[in-house]
C-alpha atoms as a PDB file:
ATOM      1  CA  UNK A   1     -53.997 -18.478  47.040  1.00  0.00           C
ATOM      2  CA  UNK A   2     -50.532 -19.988  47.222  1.00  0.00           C
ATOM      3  CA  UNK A   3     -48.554 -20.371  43.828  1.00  0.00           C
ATOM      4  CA  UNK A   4     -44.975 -20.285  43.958  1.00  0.00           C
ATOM      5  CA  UNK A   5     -43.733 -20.338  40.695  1.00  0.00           C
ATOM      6  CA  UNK A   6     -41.791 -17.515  40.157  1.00  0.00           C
ATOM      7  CA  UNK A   7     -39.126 -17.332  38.534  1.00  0.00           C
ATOM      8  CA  UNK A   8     -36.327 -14.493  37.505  1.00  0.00           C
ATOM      9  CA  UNK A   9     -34.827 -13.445  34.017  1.00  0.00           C
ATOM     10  CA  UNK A  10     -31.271 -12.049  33.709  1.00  0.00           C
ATOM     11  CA  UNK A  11     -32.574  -9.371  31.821  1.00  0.00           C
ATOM     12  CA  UNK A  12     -33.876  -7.686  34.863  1.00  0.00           C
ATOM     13  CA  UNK A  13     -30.730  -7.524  35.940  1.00  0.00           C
ATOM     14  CA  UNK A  14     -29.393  -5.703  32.424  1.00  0.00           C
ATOM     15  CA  UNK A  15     -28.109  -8.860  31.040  1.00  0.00           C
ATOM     16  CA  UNK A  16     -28.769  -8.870  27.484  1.00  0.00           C
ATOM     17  CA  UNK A  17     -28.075 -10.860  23.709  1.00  0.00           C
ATOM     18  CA  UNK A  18     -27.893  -7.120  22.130  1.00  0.00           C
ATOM     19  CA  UNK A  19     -24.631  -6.056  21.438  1.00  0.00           C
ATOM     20  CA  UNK A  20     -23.646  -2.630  23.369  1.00  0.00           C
ATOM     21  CA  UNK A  21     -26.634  -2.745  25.287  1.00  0.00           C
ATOM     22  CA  UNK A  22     -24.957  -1.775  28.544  1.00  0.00           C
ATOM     23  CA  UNK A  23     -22.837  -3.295  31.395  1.00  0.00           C
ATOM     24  CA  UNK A  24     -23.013  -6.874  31.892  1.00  0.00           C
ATOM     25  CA  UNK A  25     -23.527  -8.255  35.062  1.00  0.00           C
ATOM     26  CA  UNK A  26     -21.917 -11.332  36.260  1.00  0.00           C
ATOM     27  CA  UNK A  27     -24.167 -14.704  36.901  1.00  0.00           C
ATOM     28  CA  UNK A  28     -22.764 -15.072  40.467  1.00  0.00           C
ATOM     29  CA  UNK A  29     -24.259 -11.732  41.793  1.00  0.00           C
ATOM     30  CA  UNK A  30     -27.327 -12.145  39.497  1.00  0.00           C
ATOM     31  CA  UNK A  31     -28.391 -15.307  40.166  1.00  0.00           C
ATOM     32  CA  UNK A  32     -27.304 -14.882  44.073  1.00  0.00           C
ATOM     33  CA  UNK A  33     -30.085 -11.593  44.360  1.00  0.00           C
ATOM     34  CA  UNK A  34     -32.567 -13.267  42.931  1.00  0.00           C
ATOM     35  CA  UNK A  35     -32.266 -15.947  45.593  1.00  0.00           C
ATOM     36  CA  UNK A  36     -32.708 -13.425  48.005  1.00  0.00           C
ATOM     37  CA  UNK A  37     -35.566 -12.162  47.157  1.00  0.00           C
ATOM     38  CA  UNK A  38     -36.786 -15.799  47.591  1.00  0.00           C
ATOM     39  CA  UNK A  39     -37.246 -16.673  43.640  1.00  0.00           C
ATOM     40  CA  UNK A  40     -36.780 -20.246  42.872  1.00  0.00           C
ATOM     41  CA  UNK A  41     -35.382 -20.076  39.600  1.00  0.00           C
ATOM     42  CA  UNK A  42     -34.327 -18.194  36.463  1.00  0.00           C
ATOM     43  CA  UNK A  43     -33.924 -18.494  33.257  1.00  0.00           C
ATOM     44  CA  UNK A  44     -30.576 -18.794  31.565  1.00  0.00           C
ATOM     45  CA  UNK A  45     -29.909 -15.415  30.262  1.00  0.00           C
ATOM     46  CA  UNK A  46     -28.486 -14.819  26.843  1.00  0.00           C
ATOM     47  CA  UNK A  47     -25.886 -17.300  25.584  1.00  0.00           C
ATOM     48  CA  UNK A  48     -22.562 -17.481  27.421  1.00  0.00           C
ATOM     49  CA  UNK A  49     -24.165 -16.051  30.288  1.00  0.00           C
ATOM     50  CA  UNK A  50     -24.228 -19.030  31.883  1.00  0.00           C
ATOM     51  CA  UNK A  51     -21.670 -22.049  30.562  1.00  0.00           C
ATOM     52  CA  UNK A  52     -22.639 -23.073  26.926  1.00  0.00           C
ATOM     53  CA  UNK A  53     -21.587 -26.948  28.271  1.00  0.00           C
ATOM     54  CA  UNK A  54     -24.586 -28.712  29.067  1.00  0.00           C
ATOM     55  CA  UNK A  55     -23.521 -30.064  32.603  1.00  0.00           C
ATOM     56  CA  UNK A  56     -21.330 -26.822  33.396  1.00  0.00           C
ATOM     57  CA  UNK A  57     -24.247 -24.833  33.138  1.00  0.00           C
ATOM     58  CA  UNK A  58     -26.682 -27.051  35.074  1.00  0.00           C
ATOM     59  CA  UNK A  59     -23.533 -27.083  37.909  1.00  0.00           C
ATOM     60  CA  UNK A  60     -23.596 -23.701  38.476  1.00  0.00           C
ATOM     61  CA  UNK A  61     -27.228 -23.405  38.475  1.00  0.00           C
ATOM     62  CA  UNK A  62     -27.102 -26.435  41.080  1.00  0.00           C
ATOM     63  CA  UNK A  63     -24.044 -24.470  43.204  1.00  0.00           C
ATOM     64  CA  UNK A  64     -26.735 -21.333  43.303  1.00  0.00           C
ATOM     65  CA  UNK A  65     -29.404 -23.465  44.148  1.00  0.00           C
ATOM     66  CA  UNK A  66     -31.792 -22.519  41.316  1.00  0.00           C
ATOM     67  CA  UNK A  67     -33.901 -24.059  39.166  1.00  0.00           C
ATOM     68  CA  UNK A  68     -33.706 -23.727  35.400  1.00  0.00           C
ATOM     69  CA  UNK A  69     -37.054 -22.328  33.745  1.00  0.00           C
ATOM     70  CA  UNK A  70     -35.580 -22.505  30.429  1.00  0.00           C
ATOM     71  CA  UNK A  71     -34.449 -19.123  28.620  1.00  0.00           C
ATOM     72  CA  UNK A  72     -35.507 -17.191  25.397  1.00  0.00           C
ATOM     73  CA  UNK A  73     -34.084 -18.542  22.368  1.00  0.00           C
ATOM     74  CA  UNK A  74     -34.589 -16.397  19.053  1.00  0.00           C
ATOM     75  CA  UNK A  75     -34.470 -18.718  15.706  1.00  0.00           C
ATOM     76  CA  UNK A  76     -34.765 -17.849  12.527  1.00  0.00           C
ATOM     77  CA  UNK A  77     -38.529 -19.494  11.162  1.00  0.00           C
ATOM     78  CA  UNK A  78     -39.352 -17.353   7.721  1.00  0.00           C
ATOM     79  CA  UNK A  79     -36.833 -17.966   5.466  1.00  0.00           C
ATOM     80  CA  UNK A  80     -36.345 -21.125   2.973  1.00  0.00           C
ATOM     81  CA  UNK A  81     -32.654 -21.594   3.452  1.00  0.00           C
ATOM     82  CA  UNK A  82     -32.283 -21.275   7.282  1.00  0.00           C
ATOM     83  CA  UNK A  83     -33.683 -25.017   8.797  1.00  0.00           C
ATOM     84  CA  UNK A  84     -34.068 -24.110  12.923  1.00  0.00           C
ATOM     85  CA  UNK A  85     -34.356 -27.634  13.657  1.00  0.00           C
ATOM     86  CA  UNK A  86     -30.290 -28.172  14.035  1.00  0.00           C
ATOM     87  CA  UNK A  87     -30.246 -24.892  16.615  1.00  0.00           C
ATOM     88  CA  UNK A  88     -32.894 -25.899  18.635  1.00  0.00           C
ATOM     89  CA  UNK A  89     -31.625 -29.824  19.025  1.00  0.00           C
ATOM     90  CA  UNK A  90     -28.456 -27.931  20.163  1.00  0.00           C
ATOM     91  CA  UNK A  91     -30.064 -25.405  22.326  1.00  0.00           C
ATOM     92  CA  UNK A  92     -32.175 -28.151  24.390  1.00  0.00           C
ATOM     93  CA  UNK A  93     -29.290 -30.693  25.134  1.00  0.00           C
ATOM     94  CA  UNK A  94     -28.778 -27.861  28.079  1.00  0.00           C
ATOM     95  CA  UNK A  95     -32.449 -27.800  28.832  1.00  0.00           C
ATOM     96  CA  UNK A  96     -32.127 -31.481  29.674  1.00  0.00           C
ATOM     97  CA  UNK A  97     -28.975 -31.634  31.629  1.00  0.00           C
ATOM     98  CA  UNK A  98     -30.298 -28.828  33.667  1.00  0.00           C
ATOM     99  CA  UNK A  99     -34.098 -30.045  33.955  1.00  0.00           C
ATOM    100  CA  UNK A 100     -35.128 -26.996  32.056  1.00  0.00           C
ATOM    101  CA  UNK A 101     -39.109 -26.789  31.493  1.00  0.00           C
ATOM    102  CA  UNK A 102     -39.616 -24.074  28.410  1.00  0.00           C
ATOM    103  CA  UNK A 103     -38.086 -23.081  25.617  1.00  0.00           C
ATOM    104  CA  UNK A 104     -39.135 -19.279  24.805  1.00  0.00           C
ATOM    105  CA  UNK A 105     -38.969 -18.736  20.953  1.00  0.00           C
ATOM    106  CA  UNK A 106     -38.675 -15.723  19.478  1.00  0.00           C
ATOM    107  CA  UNK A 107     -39.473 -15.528  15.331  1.00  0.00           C
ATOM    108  CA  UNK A 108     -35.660 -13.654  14.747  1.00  0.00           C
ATOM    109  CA  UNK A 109     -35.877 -11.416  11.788  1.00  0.00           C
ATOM    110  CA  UNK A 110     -32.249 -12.092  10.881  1.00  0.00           C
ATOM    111  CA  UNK A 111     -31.243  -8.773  11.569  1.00  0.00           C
ATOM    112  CA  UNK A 112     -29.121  -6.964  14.065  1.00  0.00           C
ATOM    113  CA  UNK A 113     -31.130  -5.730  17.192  1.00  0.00           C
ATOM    114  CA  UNK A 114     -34.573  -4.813  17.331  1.00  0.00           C
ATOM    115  CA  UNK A 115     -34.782  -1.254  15.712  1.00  0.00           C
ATOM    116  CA  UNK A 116     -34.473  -2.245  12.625  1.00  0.00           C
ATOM    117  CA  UNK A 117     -36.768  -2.207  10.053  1.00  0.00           C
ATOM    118  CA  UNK A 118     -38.771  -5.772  10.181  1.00  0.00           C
ATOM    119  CA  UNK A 119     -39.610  -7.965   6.691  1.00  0.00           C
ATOM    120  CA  UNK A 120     -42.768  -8.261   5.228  1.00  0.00           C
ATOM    121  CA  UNK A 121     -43.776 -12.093   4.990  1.00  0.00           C
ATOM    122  CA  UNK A 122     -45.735 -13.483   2.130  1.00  0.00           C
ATOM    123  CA  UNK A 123     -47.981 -16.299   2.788  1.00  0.00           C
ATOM    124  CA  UNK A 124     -45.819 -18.834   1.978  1.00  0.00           C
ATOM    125  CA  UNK A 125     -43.134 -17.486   4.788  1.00  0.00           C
ATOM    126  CA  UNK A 126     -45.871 -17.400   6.623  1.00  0.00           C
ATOM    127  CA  UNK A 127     -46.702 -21.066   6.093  1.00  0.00           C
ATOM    128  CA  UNK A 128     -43.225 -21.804   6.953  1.00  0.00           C
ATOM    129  CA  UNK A 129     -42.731 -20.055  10.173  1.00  0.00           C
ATOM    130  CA  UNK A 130     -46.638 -22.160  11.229  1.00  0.00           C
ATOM    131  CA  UNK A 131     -44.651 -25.551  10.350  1.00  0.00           C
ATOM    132  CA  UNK A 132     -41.753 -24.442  11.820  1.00  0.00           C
ATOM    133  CA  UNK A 133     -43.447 -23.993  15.356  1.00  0.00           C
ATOM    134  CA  UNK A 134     -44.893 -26.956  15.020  1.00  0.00           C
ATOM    135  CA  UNK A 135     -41.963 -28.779  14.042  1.00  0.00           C
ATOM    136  CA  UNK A 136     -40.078 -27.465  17.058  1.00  0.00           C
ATOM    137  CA  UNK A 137     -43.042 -27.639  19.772  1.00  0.00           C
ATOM    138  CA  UNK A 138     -43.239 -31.476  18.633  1.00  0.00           C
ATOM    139  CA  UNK A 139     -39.456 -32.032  19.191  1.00  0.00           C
ATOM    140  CA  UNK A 140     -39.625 -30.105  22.800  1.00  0.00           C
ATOM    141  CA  UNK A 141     -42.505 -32.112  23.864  1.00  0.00           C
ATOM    142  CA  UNK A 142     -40.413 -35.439  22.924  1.00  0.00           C
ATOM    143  CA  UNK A 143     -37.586 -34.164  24.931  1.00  0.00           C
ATOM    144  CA  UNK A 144     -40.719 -33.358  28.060  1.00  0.00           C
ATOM    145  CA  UNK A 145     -40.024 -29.324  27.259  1.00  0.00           C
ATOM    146  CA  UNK A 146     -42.526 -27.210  26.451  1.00  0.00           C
ATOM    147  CA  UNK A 147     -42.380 -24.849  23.419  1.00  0.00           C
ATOM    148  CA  UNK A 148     -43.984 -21.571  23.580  1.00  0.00           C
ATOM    149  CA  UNK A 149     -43.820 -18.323  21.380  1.00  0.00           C
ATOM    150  CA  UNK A 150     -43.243 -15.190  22.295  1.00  0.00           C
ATOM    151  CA  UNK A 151     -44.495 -12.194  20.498  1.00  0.00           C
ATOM    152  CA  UNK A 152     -41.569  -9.909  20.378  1.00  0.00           C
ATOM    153  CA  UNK A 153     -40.493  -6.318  19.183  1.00  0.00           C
ATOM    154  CA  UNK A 154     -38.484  -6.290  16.396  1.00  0.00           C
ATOM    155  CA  UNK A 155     -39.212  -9.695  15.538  1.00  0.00           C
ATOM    156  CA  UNK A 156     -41.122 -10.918  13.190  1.00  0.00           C
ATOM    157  CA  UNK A 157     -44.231 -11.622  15.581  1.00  0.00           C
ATOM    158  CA  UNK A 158     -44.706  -8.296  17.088  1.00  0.00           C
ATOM    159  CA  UNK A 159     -48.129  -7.023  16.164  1.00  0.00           C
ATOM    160  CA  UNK A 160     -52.010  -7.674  17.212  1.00  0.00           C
ATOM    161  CA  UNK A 161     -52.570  -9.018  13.563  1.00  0.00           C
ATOM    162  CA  UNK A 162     -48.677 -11.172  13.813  1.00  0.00           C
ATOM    163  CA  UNK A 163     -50.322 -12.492  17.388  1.00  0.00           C
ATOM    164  CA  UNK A 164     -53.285 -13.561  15.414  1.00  0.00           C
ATOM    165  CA  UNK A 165     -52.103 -15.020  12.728  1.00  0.00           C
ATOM    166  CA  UNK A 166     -50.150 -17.394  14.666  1.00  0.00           C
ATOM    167  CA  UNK A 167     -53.414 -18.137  17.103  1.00  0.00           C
ATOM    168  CA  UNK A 168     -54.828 -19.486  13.825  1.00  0.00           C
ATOM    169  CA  UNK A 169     -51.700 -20.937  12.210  1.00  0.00           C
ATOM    170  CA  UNK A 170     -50.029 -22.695  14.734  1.00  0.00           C
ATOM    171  CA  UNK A 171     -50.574 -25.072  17.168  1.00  0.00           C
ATOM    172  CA  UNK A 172     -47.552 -24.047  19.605  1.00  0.00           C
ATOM    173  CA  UNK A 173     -48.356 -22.117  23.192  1.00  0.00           C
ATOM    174  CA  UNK A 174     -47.820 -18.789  23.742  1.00  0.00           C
ATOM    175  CA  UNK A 175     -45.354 -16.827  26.096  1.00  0.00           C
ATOM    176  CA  UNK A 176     -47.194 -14.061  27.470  1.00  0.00           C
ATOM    177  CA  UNK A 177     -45.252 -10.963  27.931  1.00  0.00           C
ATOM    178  CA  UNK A 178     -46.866  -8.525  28.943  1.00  0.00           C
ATOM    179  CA  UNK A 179     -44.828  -5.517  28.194  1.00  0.00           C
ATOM    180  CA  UNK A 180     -43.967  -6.754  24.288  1.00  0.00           C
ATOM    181  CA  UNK A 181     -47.553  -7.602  23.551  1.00  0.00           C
ATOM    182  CA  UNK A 182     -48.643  -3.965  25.036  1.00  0.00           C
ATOM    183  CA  UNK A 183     -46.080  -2.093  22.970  1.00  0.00           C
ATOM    184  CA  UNK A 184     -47.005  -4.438  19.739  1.00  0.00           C
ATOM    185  CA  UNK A 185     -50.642  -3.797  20.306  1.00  0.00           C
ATOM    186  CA  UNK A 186     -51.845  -6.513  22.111  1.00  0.00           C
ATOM    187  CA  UNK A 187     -54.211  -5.906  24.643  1.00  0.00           C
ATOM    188  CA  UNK A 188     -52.059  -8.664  27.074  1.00  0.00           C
ATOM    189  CA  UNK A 189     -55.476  -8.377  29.384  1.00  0.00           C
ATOM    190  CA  UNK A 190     -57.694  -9.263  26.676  1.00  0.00           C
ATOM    191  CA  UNK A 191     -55.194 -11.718  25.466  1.00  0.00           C
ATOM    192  CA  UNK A 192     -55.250 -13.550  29.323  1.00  0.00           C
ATOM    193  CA  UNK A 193     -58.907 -13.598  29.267  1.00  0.00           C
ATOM    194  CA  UNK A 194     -59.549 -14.542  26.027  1.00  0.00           C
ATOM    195  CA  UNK A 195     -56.380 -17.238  25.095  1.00  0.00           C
ATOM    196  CA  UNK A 196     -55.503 -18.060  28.604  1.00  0.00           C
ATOM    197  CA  UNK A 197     -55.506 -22.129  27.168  1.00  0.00           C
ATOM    198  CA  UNK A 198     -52.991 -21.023  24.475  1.00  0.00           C
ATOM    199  CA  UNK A 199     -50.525 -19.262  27.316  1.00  0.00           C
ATOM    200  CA  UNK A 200     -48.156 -21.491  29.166  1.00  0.00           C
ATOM    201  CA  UNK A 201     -45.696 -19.246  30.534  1.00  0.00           C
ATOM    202  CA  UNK A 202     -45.511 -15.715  31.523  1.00  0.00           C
ATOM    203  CA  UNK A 203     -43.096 -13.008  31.209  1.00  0.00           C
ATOM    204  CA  UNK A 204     -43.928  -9.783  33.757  1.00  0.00           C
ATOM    205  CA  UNK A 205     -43.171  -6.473  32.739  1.00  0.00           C
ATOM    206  CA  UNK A 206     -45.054  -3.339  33.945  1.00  0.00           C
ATOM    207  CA  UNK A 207     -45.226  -0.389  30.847  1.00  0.00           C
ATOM    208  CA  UNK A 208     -45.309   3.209  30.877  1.00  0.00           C
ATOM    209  CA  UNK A 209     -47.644   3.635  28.232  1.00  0.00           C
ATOM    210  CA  UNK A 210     -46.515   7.709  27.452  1.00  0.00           C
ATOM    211  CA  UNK A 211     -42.485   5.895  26.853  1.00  0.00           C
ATOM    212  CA  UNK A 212     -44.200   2.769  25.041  1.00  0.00           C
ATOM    213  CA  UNK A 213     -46.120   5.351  23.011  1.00  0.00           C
ATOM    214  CA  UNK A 214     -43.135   6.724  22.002  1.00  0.00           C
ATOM    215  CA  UNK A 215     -41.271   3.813  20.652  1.00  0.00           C
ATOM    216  CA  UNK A 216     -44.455   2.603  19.143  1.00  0.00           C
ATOM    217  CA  UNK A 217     -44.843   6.041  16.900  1.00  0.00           C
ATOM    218  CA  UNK A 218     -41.239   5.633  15.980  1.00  0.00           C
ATOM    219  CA  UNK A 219     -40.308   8.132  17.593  1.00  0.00           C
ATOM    220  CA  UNK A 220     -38.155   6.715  20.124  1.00  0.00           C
ATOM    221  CA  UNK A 221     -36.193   3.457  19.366  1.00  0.00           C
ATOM    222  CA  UNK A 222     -37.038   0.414  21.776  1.00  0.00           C
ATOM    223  CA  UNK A 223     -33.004   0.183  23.243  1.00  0.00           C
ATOM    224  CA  UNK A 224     -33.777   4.397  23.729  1.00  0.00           C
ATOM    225  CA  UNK A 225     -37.428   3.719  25.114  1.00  0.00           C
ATOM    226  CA  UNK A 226     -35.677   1.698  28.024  1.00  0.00           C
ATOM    227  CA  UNK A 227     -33.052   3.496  28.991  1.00  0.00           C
ATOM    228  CA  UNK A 228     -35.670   6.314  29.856  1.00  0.00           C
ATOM    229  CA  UNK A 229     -37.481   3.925  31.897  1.00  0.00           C
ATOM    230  CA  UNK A 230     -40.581   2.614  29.669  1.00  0.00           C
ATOM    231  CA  UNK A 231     -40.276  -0.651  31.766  1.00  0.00           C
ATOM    232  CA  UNK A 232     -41.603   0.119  35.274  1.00  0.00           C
ATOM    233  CA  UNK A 233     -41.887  -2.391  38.429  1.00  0.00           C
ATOM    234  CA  UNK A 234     -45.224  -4.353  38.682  1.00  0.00           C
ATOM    235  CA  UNK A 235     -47.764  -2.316  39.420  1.00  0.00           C
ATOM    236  CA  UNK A 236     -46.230   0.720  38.371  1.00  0.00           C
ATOM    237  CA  UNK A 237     -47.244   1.131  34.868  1.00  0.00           C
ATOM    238  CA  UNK A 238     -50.325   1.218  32.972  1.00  0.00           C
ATOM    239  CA  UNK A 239     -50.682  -2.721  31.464  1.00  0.00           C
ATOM    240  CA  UNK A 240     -52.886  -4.203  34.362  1.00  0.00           C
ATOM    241  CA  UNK A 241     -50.540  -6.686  35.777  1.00  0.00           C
ATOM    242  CA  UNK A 242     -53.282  -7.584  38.589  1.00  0.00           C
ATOM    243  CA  UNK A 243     -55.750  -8.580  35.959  1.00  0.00           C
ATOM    244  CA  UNK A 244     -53.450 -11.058  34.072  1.00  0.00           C
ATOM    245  CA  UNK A 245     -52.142 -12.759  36.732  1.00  0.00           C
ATOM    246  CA  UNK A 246     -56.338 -13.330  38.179  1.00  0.00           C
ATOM    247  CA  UNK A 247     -57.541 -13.664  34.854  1.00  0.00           C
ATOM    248  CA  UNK A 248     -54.148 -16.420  33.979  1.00  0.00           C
ATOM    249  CA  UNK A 249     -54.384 -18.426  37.466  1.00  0.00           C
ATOM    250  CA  UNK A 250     -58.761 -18.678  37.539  1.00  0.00           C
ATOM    251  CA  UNK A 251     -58.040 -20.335  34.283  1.00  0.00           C
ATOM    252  CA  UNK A 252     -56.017 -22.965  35.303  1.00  0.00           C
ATOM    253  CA  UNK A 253     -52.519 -21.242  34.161  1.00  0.00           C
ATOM    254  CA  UNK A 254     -49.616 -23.565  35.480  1.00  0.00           C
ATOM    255  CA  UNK A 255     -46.694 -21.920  33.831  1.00  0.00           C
ATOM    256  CA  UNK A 256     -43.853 -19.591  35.338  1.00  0.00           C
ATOM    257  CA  UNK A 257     -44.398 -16.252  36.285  1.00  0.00           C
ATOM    258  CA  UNK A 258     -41.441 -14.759  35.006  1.00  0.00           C
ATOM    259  CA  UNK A 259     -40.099 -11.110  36.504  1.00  0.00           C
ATOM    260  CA  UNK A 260     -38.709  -9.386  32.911  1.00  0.00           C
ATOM    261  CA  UNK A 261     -38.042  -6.124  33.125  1.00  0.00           C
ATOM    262  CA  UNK A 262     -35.540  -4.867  30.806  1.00  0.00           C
ATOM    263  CA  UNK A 263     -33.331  -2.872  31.990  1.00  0.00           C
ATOM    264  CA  UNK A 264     -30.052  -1.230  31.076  1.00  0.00           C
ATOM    265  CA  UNK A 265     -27.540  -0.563  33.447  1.00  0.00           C
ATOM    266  CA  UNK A 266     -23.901   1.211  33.134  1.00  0.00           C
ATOM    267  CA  UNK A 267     -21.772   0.170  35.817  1.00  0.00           C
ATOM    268  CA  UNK A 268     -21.647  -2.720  38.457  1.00  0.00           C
ATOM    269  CA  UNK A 269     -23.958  -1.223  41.142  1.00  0.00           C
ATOM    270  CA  UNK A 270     -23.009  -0.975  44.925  1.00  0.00           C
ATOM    271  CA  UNK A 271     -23.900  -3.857  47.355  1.00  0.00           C
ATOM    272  CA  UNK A 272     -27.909  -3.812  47.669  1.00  0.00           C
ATOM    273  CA  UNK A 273     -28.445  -1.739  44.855  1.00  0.00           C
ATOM    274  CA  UNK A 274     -29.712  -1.553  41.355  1.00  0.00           C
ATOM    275  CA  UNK A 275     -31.764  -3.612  39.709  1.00  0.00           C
ATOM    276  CA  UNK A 276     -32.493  -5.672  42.840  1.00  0.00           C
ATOM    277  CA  UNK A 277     -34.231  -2.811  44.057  1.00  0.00           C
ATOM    278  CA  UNK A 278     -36.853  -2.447  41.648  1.00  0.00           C
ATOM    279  CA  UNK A 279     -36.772  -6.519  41.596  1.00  0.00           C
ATOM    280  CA  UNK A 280     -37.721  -6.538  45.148  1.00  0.00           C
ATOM    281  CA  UNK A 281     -40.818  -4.395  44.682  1.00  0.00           C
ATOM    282  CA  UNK A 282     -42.194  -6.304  41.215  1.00  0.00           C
ATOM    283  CA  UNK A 283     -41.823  -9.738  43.810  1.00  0.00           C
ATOM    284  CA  UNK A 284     -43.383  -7.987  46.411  1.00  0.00           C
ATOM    285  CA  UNK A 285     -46.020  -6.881  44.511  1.00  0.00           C
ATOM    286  CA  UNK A 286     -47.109 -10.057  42.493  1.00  0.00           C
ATOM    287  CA  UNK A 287     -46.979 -11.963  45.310  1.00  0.00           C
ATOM    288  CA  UNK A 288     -49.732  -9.413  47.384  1.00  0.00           C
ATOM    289  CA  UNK A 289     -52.030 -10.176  43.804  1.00  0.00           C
ATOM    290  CA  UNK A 290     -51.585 -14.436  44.233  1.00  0.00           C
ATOM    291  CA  UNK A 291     -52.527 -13.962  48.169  1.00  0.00           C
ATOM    292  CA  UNK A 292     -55.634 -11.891  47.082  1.00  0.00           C
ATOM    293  CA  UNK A 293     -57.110 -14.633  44.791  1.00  0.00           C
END
């Protein structure tokens, strides 16, 4: 089988919203590895990343020759005095300029990082973050972008039951990542056989379930559970990466596959090194499991 939609995430690279997470790579080098590995687009990376002006950033996307996916885009969806429509009409004037496809929403918890303790949501915040993805998915699709969700650690959709309660609540797609939906408790294999309609997009990450174990119990935090290498390259790890990406495409799946791996890095690595090496083997690898279907 031939499908050639995939697609690269900055965060692969180390490139990351969380303060202090680790050394930032520039979007020149990051965007210029990823077209060498023969990926034909990315998303955008945490804000100022890439140019916060609409055309500047879809010029240097253009200069780079890559195509914008969209980018993840946390919001704040629970609470009663935060409306998410004004951020997200914002955040998609780039997605147009730049003939971005998805906007990847995470349900923000409003707190710093994603270590932190999460809220408990009552029905009625419950009720509002169901309208609120609906509000937004409608505005996307009038703008020809797709809206999806993605469960999240630290967010306020993280667990099996969150996952469910938005299957039933909401109307909006789903991002599948694999790696977040693991270490949540989401069988993402069950979740690719059984929801494949509801998933539009795909985010890739390979676990080590011992590490993920680890930050699940608490006794690890998630920033600590990647900088000891929880996130491994596809293939590597213990979610069943294969058996998504058959169970996704026999379905009919037409979204990205994404390669998000987080990663934290300390220092601007050498020519040919770093995180394009364990890049290079997740691309390798998912595109061996597309040729086998």
């Amino acid at each position: 089988m031939e499908y050639n939609k995939i697609a690269g995430a900055p965060i692969s690279w180390g490139v990351c919203e969380v303060p202090g997470w680790g050394h930032q790579m520039g979007p020149e080098r990051v965007l210029q590895e990823m077209a060498n590995l023969g990926l034909v687009a990315t998303e955008f990376g945490p804000l100022g990343f890439l140019p916060v002006e609409p055309a500047e950033r879809a010029k240097t996307l253009a200069t780079l020759g890559m195509h914008a996916v969209g980018g993840f885009f946390p919001v704040i969806l629970h609470r009663d005095d935060v409306d998410p429509m004004d951020a997200v009409v914002e955040e998609l004037k780039a997605y147009v300029e730049a003939g971005a496809d998805t906007l990847v929403l995470a349900a923000d918890s409003g707190l710093d990082g994603y270590d932190v303790k999460r809220p408990e949501l009552d029905d009625a915040q419950w009720a509002r973050v169901f309208s609120n993805l609906n509000r937004i998915s409608e505005y996307a699709a009038s703008k020809g972008i797709k809206a999806v969700l993605h469960p999240h650690v630290g967010t306020i959709i993280e667990t099996r039951e969150d996952v469910l309660r938005v299957v039933e609540g909401s109307n909006i797609a789903f991002c599948l990542d694999t790696g977040h939906m693991f270490i949540g408790g989401t069988d993402p294999v069950w979740f690719s056989a059984e929801h494949a309609g509801r998933v539009a997009h795909s985010h890739l990450k390979d676990v080590d379930k011992q590490k993920a174990d680890r930050v699940q119990s608490g006794e690890i935090t998630y920033y600590d559970g990647v900088v000891a290498g929880m996130y491994k390259p596809l293939g590597q790890g213990d979610v069943g990466i294969a058996d998504i990406v058959r169970n996704l495409l026999t379905q009919g799946y037409q979204g990205w596959f994404v390669l998000e791996q987080d990663l934290v890095i300390n220092a601007e690595p050498g020519d040919g090194l770093g995180p394009v090496e364990f890049a290079k083997q997740s691309v390798e690898f998912l595109r061996g499991v597309i040729a086998s279907i």
